[in-house]
Protein backbone atom coordinates (compact mmCIF):
# COMPACT_ATOMS: atom_id res chain seq x y z
CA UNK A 1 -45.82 -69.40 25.66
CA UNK A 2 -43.61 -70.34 28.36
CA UNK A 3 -45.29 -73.57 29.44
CA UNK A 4 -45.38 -74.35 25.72
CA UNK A 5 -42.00 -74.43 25.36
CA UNK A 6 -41.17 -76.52 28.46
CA UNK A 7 -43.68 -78.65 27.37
CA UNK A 8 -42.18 -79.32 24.07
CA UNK A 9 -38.73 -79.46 25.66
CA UNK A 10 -39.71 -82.29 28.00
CA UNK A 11 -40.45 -84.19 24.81
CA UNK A 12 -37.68 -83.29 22.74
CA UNK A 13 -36.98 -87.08 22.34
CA UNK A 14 -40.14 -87.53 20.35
CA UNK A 15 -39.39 -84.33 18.06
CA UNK A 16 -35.87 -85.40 17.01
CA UNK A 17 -37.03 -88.89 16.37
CA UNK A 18 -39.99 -88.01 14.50
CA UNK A 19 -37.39 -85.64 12.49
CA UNK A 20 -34.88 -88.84 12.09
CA UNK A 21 -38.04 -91.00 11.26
CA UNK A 22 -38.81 -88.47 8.40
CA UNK A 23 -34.99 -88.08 7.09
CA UNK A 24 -34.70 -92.10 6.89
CA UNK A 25 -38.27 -92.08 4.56
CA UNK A 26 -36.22 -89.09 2.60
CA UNK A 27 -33.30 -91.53 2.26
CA UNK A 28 -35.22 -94.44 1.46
CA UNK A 29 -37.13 -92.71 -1.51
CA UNK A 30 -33.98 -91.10 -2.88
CA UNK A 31 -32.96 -95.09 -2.34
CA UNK A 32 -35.69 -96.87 -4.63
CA UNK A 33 -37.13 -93.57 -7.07
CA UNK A 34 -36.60 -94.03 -10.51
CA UNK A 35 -33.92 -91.44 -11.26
CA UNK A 36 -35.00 -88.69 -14.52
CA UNK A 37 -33.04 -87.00 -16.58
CA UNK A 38 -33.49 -83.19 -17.94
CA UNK A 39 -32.74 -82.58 -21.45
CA UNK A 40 -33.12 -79.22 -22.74
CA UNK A 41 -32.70 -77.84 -26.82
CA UNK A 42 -33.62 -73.85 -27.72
CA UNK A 43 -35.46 -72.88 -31.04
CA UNK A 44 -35.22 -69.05 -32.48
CA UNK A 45 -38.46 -68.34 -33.93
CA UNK A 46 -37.37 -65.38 -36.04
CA UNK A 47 -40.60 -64.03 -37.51
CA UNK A 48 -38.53 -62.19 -40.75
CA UNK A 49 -38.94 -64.01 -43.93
CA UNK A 50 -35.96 -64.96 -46.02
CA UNK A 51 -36.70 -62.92 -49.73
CA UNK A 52 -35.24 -65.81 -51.85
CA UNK A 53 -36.23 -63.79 -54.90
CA UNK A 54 -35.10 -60.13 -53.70
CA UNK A 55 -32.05 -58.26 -53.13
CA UNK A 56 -31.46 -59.04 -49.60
CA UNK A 57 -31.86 -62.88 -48.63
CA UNK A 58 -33.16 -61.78 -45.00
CA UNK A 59 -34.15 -58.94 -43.92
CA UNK A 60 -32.85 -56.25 -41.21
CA UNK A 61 -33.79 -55.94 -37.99
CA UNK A 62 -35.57 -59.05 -35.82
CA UNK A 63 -39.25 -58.12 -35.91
CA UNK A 64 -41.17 -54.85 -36.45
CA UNK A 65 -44.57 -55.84 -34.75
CA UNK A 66 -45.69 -54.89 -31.68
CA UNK A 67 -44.76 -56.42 -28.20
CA UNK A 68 -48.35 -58.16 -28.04
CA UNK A 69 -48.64 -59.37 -31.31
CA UNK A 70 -44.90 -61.14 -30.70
CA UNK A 71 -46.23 -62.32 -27.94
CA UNK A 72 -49.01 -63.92 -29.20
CA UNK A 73 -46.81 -65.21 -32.44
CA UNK A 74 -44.28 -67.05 -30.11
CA UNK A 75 -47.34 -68.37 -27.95
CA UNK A 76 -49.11 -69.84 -31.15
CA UNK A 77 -45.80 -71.33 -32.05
CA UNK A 78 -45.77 -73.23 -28.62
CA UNK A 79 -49.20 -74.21 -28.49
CA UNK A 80 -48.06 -75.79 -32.16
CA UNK A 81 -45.43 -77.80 -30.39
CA UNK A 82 -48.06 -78.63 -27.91
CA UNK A 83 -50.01 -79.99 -30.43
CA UNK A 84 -51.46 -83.40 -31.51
CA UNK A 85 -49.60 -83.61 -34.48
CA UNK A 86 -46.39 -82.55 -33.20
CA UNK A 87 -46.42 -84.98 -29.82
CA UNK A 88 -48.26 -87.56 -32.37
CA UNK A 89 -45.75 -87.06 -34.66
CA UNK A 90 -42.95 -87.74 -32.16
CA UNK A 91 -44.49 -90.69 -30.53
CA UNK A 92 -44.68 -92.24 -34.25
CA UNK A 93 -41.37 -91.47 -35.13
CA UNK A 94 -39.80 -92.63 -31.76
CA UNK A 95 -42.13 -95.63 -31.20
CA UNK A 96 -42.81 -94.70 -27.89
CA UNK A 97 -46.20 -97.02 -27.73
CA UNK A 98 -43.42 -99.92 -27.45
CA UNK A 99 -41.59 -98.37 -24.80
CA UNK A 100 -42.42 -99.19 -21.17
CA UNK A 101 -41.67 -96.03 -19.76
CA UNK A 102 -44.21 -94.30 -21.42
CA UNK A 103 -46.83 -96.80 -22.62
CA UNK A 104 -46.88 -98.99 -19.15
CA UNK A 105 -46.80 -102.26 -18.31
CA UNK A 106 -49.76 -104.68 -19.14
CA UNK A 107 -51.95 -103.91 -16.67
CA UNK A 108 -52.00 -107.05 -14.35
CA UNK A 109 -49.35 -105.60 -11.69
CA UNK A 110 -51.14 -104.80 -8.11
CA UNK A 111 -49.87 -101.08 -8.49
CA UNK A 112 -51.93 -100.94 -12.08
CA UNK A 113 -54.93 -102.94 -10.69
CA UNK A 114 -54.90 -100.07 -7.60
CA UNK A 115 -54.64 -97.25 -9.46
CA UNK A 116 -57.02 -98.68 -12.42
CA UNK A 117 -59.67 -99.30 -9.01
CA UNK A 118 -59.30 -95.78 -7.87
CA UNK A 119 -59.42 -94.26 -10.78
CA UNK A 120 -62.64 -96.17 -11.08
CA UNK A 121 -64.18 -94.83 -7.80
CA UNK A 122 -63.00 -91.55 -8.10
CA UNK A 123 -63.60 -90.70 -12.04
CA UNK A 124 -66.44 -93.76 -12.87
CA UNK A 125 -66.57 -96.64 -14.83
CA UNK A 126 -65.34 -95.49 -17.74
CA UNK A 127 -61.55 -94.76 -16.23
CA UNK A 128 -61.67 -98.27 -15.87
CA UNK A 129 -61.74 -99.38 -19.28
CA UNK A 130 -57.92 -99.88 -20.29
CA UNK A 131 -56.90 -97.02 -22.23
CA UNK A 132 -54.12 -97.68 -25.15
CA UNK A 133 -50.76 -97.77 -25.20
CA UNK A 134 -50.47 -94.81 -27.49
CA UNK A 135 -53.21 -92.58 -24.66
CA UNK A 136 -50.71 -93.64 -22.18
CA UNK A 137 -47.58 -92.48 -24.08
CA UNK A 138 -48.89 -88.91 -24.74
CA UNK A 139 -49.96 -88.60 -21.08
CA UNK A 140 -46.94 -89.97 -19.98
CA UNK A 141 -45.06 -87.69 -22.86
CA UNK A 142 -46.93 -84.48 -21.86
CA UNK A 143 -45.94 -84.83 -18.19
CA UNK A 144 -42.38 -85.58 -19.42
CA UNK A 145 -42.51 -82.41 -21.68
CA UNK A 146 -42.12 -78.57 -20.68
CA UNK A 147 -42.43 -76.12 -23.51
CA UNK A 148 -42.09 -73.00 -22.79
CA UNK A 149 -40.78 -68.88 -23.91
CA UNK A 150 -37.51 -67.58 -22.97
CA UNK A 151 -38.46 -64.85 -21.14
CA UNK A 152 -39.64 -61.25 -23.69
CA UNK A 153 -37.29 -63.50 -26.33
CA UNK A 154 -37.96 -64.90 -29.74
CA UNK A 155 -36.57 -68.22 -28.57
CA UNK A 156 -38.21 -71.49 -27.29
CA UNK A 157 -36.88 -74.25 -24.50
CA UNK A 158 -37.90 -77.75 -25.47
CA UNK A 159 -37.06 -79.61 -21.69
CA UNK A 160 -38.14 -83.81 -21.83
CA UNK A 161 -37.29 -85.94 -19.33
CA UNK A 162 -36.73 -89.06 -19.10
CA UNK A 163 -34.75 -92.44 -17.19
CA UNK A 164 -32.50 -92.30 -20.02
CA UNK A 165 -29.93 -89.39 -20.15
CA UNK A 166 -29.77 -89.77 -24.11
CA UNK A 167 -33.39 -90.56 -24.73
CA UNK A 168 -34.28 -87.20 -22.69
CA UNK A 169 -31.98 -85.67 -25.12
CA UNK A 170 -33.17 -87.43 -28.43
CA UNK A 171 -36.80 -87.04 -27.52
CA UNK A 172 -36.05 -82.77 -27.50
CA UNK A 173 -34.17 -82.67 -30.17
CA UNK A 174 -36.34 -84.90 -32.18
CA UNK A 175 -39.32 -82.26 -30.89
CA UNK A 176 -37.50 -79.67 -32.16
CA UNK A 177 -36.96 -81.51 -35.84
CA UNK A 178 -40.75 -82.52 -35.77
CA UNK A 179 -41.45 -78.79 -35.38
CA UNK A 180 -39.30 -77.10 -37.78
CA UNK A 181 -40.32 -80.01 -39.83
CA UNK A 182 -43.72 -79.50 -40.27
CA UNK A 183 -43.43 -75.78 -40.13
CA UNK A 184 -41.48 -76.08 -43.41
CA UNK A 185 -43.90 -78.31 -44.87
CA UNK A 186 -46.80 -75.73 -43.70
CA UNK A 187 -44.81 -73.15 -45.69
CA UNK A 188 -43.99 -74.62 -49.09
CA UNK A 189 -48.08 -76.09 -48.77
CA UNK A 190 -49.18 -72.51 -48.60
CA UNK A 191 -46.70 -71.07 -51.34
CA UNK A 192 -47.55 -74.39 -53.41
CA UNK A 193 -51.46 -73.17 -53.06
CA UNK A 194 -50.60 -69.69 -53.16
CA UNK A 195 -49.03 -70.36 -56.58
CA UNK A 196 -52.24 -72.94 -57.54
CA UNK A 197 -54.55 -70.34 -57.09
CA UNK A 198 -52.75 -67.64 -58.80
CA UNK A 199 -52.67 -69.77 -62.14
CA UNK A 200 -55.56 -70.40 -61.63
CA UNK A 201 -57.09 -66.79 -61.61
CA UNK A 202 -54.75 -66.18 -64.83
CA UNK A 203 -57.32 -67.30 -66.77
CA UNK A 204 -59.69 -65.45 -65.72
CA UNK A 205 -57.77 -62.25 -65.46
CA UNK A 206 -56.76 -63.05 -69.24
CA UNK A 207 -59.90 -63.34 -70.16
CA UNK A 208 -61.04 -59.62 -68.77
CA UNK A 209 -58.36 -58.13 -70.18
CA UNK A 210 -59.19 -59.42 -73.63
CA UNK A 211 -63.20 -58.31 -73.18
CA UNK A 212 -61.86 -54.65 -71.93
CA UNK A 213 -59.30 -54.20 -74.68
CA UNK A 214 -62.23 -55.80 -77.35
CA UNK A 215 -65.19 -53.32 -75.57
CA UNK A 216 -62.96 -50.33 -77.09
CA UNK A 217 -62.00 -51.42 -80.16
CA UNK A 218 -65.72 -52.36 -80.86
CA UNK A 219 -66.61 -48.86 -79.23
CA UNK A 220 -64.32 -47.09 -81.46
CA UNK A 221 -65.11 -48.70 -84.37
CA UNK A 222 -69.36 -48.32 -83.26
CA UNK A 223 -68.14 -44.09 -83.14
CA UNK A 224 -65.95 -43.59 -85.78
CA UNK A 225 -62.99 -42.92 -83.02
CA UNK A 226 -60.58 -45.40 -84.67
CA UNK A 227 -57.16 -43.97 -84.44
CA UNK A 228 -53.49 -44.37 -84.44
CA UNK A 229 -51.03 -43.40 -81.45
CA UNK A 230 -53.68 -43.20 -79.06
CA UNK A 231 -55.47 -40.29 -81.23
CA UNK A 232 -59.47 -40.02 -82.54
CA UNK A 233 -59.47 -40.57 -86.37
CA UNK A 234 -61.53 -36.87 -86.43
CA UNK A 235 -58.36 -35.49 -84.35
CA UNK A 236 -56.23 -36.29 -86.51
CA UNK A 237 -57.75 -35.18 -90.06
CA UNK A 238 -57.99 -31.90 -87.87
CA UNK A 239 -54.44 -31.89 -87.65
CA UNK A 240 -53.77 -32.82 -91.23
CA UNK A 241 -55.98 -29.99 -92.17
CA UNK A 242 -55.03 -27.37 -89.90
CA UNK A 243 -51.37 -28.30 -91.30
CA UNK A 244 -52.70 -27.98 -94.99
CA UNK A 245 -54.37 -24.82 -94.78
CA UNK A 246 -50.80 -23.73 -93.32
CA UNK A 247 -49.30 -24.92 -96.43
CA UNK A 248 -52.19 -23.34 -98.38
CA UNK A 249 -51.77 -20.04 -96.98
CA UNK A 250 -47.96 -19.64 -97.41
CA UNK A 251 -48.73 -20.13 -100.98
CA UNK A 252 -50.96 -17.57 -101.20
CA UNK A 253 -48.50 -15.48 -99.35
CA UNK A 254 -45.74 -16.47 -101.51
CA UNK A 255 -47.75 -15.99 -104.88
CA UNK A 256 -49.34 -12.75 -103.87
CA UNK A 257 -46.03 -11.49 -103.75
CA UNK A 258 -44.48 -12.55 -106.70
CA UNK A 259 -47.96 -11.23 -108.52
CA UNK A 260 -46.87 -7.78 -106.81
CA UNK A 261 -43.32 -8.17 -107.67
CA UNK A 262 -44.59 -8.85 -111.82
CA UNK A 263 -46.91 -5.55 -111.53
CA UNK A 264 -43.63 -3.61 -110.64
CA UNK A 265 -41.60 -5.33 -113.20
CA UNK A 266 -44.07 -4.54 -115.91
CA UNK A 267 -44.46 -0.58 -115.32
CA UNK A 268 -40.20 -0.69 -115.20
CA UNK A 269 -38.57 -3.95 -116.45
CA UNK A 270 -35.10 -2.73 -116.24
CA UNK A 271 -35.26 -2.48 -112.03
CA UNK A 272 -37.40 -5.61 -111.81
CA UNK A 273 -35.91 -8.64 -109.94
CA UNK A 274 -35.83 -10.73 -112.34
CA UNK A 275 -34.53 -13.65 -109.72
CA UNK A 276 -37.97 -13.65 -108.10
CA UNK A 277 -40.49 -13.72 -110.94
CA UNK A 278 -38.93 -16.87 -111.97
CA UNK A 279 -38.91 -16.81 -115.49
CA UNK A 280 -35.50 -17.34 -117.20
CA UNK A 281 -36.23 -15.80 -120.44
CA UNK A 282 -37.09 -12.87 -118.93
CA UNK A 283 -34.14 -12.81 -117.47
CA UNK A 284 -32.34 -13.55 -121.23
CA UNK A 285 -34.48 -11.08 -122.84
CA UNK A 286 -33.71 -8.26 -119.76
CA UNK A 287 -29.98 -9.25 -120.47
CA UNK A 288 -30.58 -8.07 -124.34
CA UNK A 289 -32.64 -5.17 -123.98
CA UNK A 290 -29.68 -3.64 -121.80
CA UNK A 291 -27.15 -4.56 -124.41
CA UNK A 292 -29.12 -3.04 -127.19
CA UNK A 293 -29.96 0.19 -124.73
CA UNK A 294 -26.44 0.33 -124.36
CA UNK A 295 -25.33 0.53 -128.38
CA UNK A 296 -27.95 2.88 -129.08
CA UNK A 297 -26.32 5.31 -126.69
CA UNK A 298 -23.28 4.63 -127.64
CA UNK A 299 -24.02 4.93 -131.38
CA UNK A 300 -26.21 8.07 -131.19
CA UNK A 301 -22.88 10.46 -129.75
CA UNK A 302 -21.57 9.25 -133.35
CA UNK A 303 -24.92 8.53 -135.56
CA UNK A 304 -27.49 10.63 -136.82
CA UNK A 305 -30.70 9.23 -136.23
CA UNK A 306 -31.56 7.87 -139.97
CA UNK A 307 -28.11 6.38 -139.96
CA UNK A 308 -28.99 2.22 -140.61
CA UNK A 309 -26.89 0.80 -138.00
CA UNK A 310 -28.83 3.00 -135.62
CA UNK A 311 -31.59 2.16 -137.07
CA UNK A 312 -31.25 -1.14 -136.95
CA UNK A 313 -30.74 -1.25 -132.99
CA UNK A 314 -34.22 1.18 -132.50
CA UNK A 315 -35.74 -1.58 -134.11
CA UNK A 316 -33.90 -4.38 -132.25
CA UNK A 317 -34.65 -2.70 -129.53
CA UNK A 318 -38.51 -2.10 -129.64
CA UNK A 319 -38.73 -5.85 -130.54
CA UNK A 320 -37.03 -6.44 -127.12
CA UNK A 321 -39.43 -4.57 -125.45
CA UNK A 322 -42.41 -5.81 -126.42
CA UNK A 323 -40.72 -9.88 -125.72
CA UNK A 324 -40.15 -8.50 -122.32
CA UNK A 325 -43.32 -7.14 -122.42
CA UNK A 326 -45.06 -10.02 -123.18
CA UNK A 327 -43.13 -12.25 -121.04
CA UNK A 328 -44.02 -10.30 -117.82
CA UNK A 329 -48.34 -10.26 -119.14
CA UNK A 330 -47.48 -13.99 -119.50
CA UNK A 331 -45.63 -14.15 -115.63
CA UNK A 332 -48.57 -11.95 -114.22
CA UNK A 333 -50.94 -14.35 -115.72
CA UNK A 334 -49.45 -17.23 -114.33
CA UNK A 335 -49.21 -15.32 -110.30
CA UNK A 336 -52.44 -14.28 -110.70
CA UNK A 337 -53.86 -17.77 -111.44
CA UNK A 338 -51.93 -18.92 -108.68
CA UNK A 339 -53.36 -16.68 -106.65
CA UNK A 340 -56.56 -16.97 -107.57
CA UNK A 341 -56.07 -21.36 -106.59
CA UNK A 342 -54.48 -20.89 -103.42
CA UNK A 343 -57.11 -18.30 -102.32
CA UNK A 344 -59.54 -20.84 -103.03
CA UNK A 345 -57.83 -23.97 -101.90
CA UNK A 346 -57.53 -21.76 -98.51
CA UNK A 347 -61.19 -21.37 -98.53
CA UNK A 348 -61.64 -25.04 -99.16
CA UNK A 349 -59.54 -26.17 -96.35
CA UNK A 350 -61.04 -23.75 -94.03
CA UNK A 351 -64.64 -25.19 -95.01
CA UNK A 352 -63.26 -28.93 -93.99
CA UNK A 353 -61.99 -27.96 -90.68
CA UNK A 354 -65.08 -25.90 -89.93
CA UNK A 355 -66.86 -29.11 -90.53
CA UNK A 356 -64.68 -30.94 -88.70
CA UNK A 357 -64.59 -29.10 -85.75
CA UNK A 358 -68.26 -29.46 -85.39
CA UNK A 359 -67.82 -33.08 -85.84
CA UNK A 360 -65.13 -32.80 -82.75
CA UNK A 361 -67.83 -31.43 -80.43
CA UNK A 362 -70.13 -34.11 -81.44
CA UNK A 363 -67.60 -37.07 -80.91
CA UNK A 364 -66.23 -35.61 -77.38
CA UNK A 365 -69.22 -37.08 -75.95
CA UNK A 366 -68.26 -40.37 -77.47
CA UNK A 367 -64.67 -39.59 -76.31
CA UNK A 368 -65.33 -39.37 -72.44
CA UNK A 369 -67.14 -43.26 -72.78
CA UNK A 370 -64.25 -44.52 -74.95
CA UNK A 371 -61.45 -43.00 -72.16
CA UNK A 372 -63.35 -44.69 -69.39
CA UNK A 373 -63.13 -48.15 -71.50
CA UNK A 374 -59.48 -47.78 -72.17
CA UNK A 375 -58.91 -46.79 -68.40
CA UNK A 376 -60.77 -50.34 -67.61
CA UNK A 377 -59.20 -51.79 -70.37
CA UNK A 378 -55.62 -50.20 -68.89
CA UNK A 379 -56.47 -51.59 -64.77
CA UNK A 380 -57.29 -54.91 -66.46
CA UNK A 381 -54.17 -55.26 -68.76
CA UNK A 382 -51.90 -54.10 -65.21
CA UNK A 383 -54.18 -56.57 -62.85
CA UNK A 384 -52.71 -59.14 -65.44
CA UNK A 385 -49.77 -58.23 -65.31
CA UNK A 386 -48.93 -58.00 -62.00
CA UNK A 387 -50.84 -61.62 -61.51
CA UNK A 388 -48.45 -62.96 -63.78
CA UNK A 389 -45.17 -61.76 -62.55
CA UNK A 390 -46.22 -62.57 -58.72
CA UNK A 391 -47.21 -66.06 -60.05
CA UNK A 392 -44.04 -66.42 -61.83
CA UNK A 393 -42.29 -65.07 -58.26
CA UNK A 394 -44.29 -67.32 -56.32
CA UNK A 395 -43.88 -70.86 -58.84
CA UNK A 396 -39.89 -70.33 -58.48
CA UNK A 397 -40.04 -70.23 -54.56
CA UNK A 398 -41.80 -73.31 -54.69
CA UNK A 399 -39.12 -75.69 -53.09
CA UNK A 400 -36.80 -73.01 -51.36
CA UNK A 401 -37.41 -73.08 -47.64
CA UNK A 402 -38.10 -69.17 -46.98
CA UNK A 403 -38.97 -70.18 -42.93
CA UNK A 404 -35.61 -69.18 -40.47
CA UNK A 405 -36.86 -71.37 -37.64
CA UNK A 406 -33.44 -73.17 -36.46
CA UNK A 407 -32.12 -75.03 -33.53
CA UNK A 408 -30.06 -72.59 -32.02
CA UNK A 409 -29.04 -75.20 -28.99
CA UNK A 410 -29.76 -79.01 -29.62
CA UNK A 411 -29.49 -81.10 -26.17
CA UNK A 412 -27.47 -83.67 -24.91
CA UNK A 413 -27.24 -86.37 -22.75
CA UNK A 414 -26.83 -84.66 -18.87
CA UNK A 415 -25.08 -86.26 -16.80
CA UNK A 416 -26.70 -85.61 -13.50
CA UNK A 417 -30.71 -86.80 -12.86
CA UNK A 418 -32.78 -84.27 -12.41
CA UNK A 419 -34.94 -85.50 -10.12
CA UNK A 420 -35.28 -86.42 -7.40
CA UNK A 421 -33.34 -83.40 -6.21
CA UNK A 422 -31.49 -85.17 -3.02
CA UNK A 423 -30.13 -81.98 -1.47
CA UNK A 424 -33.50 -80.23 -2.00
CA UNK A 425 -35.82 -83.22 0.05
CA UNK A 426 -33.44 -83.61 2.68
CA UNK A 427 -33.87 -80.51 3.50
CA UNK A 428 -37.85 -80.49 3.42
CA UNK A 429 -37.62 -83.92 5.75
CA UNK A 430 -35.89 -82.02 7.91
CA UNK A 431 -38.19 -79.08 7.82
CA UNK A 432 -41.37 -81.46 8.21
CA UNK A 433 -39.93 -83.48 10.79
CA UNK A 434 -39.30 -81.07 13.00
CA UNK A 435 -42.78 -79.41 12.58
CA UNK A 436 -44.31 -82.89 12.93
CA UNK A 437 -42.41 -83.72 16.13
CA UNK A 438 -43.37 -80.33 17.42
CA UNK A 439 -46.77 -80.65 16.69
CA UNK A 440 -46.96 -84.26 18.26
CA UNK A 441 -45.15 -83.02 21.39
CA UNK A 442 -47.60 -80.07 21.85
CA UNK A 443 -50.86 -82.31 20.87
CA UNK A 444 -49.38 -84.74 23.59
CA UNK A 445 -48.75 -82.03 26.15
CA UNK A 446 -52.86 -81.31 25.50
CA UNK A 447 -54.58 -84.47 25.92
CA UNK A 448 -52.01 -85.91 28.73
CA UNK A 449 -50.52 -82.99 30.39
CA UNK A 450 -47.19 -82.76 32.01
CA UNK A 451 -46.09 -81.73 35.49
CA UNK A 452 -44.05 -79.08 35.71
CA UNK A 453 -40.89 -79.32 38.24
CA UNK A 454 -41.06 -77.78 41.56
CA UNK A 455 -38.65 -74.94 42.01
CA UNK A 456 -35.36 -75.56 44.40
CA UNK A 457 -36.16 -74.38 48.06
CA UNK A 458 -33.88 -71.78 48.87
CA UNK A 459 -31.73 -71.68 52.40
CA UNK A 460 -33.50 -69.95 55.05
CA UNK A 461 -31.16 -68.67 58.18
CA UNK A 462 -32.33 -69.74 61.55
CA UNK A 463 -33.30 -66.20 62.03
CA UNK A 464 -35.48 -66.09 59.15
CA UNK A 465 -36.71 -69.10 59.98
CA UNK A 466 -37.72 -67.78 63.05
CA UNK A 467 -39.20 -65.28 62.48
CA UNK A 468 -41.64 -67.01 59.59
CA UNK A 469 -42.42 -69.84 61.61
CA UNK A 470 -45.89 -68.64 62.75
CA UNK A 471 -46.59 -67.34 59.53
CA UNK A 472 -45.50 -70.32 57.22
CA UNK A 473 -48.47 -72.53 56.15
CA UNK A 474 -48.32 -76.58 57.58
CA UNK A 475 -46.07 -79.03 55.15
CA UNK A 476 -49.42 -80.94 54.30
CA UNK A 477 -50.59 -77.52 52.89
CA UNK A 478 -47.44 -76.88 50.62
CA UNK A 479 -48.21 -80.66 49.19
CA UNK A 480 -51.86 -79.20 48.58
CA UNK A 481 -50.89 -76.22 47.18
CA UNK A 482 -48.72 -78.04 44.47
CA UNK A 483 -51.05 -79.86 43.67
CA UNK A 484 -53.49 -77.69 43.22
CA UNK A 485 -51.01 -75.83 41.03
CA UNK A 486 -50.31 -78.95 38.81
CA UNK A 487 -53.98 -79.16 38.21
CA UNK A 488 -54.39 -75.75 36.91
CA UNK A 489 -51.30 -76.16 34.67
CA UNK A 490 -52.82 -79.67 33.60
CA UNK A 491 -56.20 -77.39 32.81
C-alpha cells in the first residue's frame, strides 16, 4: 500500500493535470450547452364532489376512502395527464410541431444524419425512416415533462422545461388547463348521459307502472274486490251491516221498553209516564181524568151520591177512563208492532252478515293475490318516482361544473436555468479527474515501473567503521544488491 502511494506520488503531475484536463471539458460544456429552464404549477385533486343541488355546496372533510384507493385515484389522475390526449392536446394547442426545439431540425445536419445512422444500426431499418414532426414533439415533450404526486398529498406538480423561461412556464400551466379542461368536459359528458339514459328509462318505468296499477284494477274488478279507501267492496257492506244491525237493535231495545212502560200504564194510568209513551192525548186525557177525580172528591164531602152535578162528573169521569183506556190499547198496539219489526229487521240483518261473512272467507284468498299486485303496483309507482325526481336532479346539473380540480400554484417564468447545474458538474470533474489521474498513475506504475529512491547513508564513526570493515560486503555488491532490489519492486 506503501509502494502504491509513492508510486502515485511520483506522478502526481499526471493526476492534477488529468483533473485540470477534466475541469476545462466541465467548463467548456457549461460554455456551449443549451441552457433549460424549470417551470413548475401544483393541481389539488380534491376527490369531494360539489352538491350543486343540496344543502351544502361541498362537502366536509377531504376524502373518506382508504389510503390505497387515494392512492390509486391520484395515480389514475397522473397517468391522465400522461396521456395521449392530454400531451396531444397540448402540442395542438401550443403548435409545438412548428417549434424547433421540440420538432427538430430537417434532418440534413451531420448531428441528425449520425444519430439517424446509429439509430439505424442499433434499432434496424425502420429507425431510419424519418419520423414526424409531431413523434418528435411528444418525445421531445415527454422528456421535457415530469408529472408527478406530492408526497401522501392530494396535489399534483406539473414541472416542463424548456430554453425559454416563459415557454417552460406556459407549457405547465397550459398542462394544467388541458387537464382540468377535459376533466370538466368528462364530467358534464357523463351527467349529460347520465341524464339521457334516465329519460330514457322513464318510459319504460311509466309504462310498468301503468300495467301494475291496471293488473289490480282488472283483478279487482275479475273478484268482486272493488272498493273505496283502500277497502274490499264485501268489507265494507260488512261494516254497513254490522252498523245497521246496531241501529236495529237499539230499536228493539228502545221499543221493548216503551211496550213495557204502556203495560204499566194500562194496569195504573194515573202513575204512568206519560212523557215516554209518546202520545200527547194521553197525556190531555190523563190531565182530565185528574181534574174530574179531583171534583168528584171534592163534591162528594158536600153531595149525596144521586145529586146531578155529581152525577154528572161519575159519568164524565168513566168516559175519561175508557179514552185513556183506549188510548194506551192503541199505544201498546203501536210498541208492540214496533217490536215485532225491529225483532225481525234484527233477524234480517243478522242473516246478511252471516252471508257475508262467508263470502269474506271466500274472497281472502282473492285478497292475498290482489295485496301482492298493489305491493308491485306500489314498488313500480315509487321506482317512477324516484326516476323522475333524480332525472329532474340530474337535467338541472347539466352545465354546472360539480369537479373541484383547481390550480392551486400556476408557474412562472424562473429566472435561473435549471440545467446544467454548474456548481453540481464542477464538482463531479473534479471528483472524476482525480480518480482518472489516479488510476492512470497506478496503471502506469504497472506496465513501466518506477525506481524507488535509495535511502540517505547514514555517518559511520571511524570506530564503527572499523570495526565493520571485515564484515561489510564489497561496493560492487551494494550496486548488486540495489539492483536486485529495484527488480523485485519493478516485479
Amino acid at each position: 500500500m506503501i509502494d502504491m502511494f509513492r508510486a502515485i506520488w511520483t506522478r502526481k503531475k499526471l493526476v492534477l493535470l488529468t483533473m485540470a484536463g477534466c475541469i476545462v471539458l466541465a467548463l467548456v460544456y457549461l460554455r456551449i450547452a443549451t441552457p433549460l429552464y424549470s417551470a413548475t404549477t401544483e393541481i389539488l385533486i380534491d376527490p369531494r364532489k360539489r352538491q350543486l343541488i343540496g344543502t351544502e355546496v361541498i362537502p366536509s372533510g377531504l376524502g373518506t376512502s382508504a389510503l390505497g384507493a387515494d392512492t390509486a385515484l391520484v395515480e389514475s389522475q397522473v397517468a391522465i395527464m400522461k396521456s395521449e390526449s392530454v400531451i396531444g392536446g397540448l402540442i395542438d394547442r401550443l403548435d409545438l410541431v412548428s417549434d424547433p426545439e421540440f420538432s427538430g431540425g430537417n434532418g440534413n445536419s451531420p448531428v441528425e444524419v449520425a444519430t439517424s445512422i446509429v439509430r439505424g444500426i442499433i434499432y434496424g431499418n425502420a429507425a431510419l425512416y424519418e419520423r414526424s414532426k409531431y413523434d418528435k414533439a411528444k418525445r421531445k415533450l415527454g422528456k421535457r415533462l415530469n408529472i408527478d404526486r406530492v408526497g401522501n398529498t392530494y396535489v399534483v406538480r406539473i414541472e416542463s422545461q424548456s430554453q425559454n423561461p416563459g415557454k417552460a412556464a406556459l407549457i405547465a400551466n397550459t398542462l394544467a388547463e388541458i387537464y382540468i379542461d377535459e376533466s370538466r368536459q368528462y364530467s358534464e359528458n357523463s351527467t349529460r348521459s347520465a341524464a339521457s339514459d334516465i329519460d330514457g328509462r322513464l318510459d319504460a318505468l311509466r309504462a310498468d307502472m301503468q300495467a301494475a296499477a291496471q293488473a289490480v284494477e282488472a283483478y279487482r274488478d275479475q273478484h268482486g274486490l272493488i272498493g273505496a279507501q283502500n277497502t274490499l267492496v264485501v268489507e265494507q257492506q260488512l261494516y254497513e251491516l254490522n252498523k245497521k244491525l246496531s241501529d236495529a237493535q237499539a230499536e228493539l231495545s228502545r221499543s221493548e221498553a216503551l211496550l213495557d212502560e204502556a203495560k204499566r200504564a194500562i194496569a195504573d194510568p194515573l202513575t204512568a209516564d206519560g212523557s215516554a209513551l209518546e202520545s200527547s192525548l194521553f197525556l190531555q186525557l190523563i190531565g182530565r181524568l185528574a181534574d174530574t177525580r179531583a171534583q168528584e172528591a171534592t163534591l162528594r164531602t158536600t153531595l149525596l151520591d144521586g145529586h146531578p152535578r155529581l152525577t154528572a162528573l161519575r159519568e164524565q169521569r168513566q168516559s175519561l177512563e175508557a179514552a185513556v183506556k183506549t188510548e194506551l190499547e192503541r199505544v201498546l198496539s203501536r210498541y208492540e208492532t214496533a217490536v215485532k219489526v225491529a225483532r225481525q229487521n234484527e233477524a234480517a240483518l243478522q242473516q246478511q252478515i252471516s252471508g257475508l261473512e262467508a263470502d269474506t272467507a271466500r274472497s281472502n284468498s282473492n285478497s292475498v293475490r290482489l295485496r301482492e299486485l298493489e305491493l308491485e303496483a306500489d314498488l313500480s309507482r315509487k321506482i317512477y318516482e324516484s326516476f323522475r325526481a333524480r332525472s329532474k336532479q340530474v337535467n338541472e346539473e347539466v352545465g354546472l361544473q360539480s369537479d373541484n380540480t383547481r390550480v392551486v400554484s400556476a408557474a412562472y417564468p424562473p429566472s435561473r436555468p435549471s440545467q446544467p447545474k454548474g456548481p453540481l458538474l464542477l464538482v463531479i470533474a473534479i471528483a472524476g479527474g482525480l480518480m482518472l489521474g489516479v488510476f492512470a498513475a497506478w496503471v502506469l506504475h504497472i506496465f513501466k515501473g518506477t525506481e524507488v529512491p535509495a535511502k540517505p547513508k547514514k555517518k559511520r564513526s571511524i570506530k564503527n567503521f572499523r570495526r565493520g570493515t571485515a564484515n561489510e560486503p564489497h561496493a560492487l555488491d551494494k550496486k548488486e544488491n540495489l539492483g536486485h532490489r529495484s527488480r523485485r519492486v519493478h516485479r
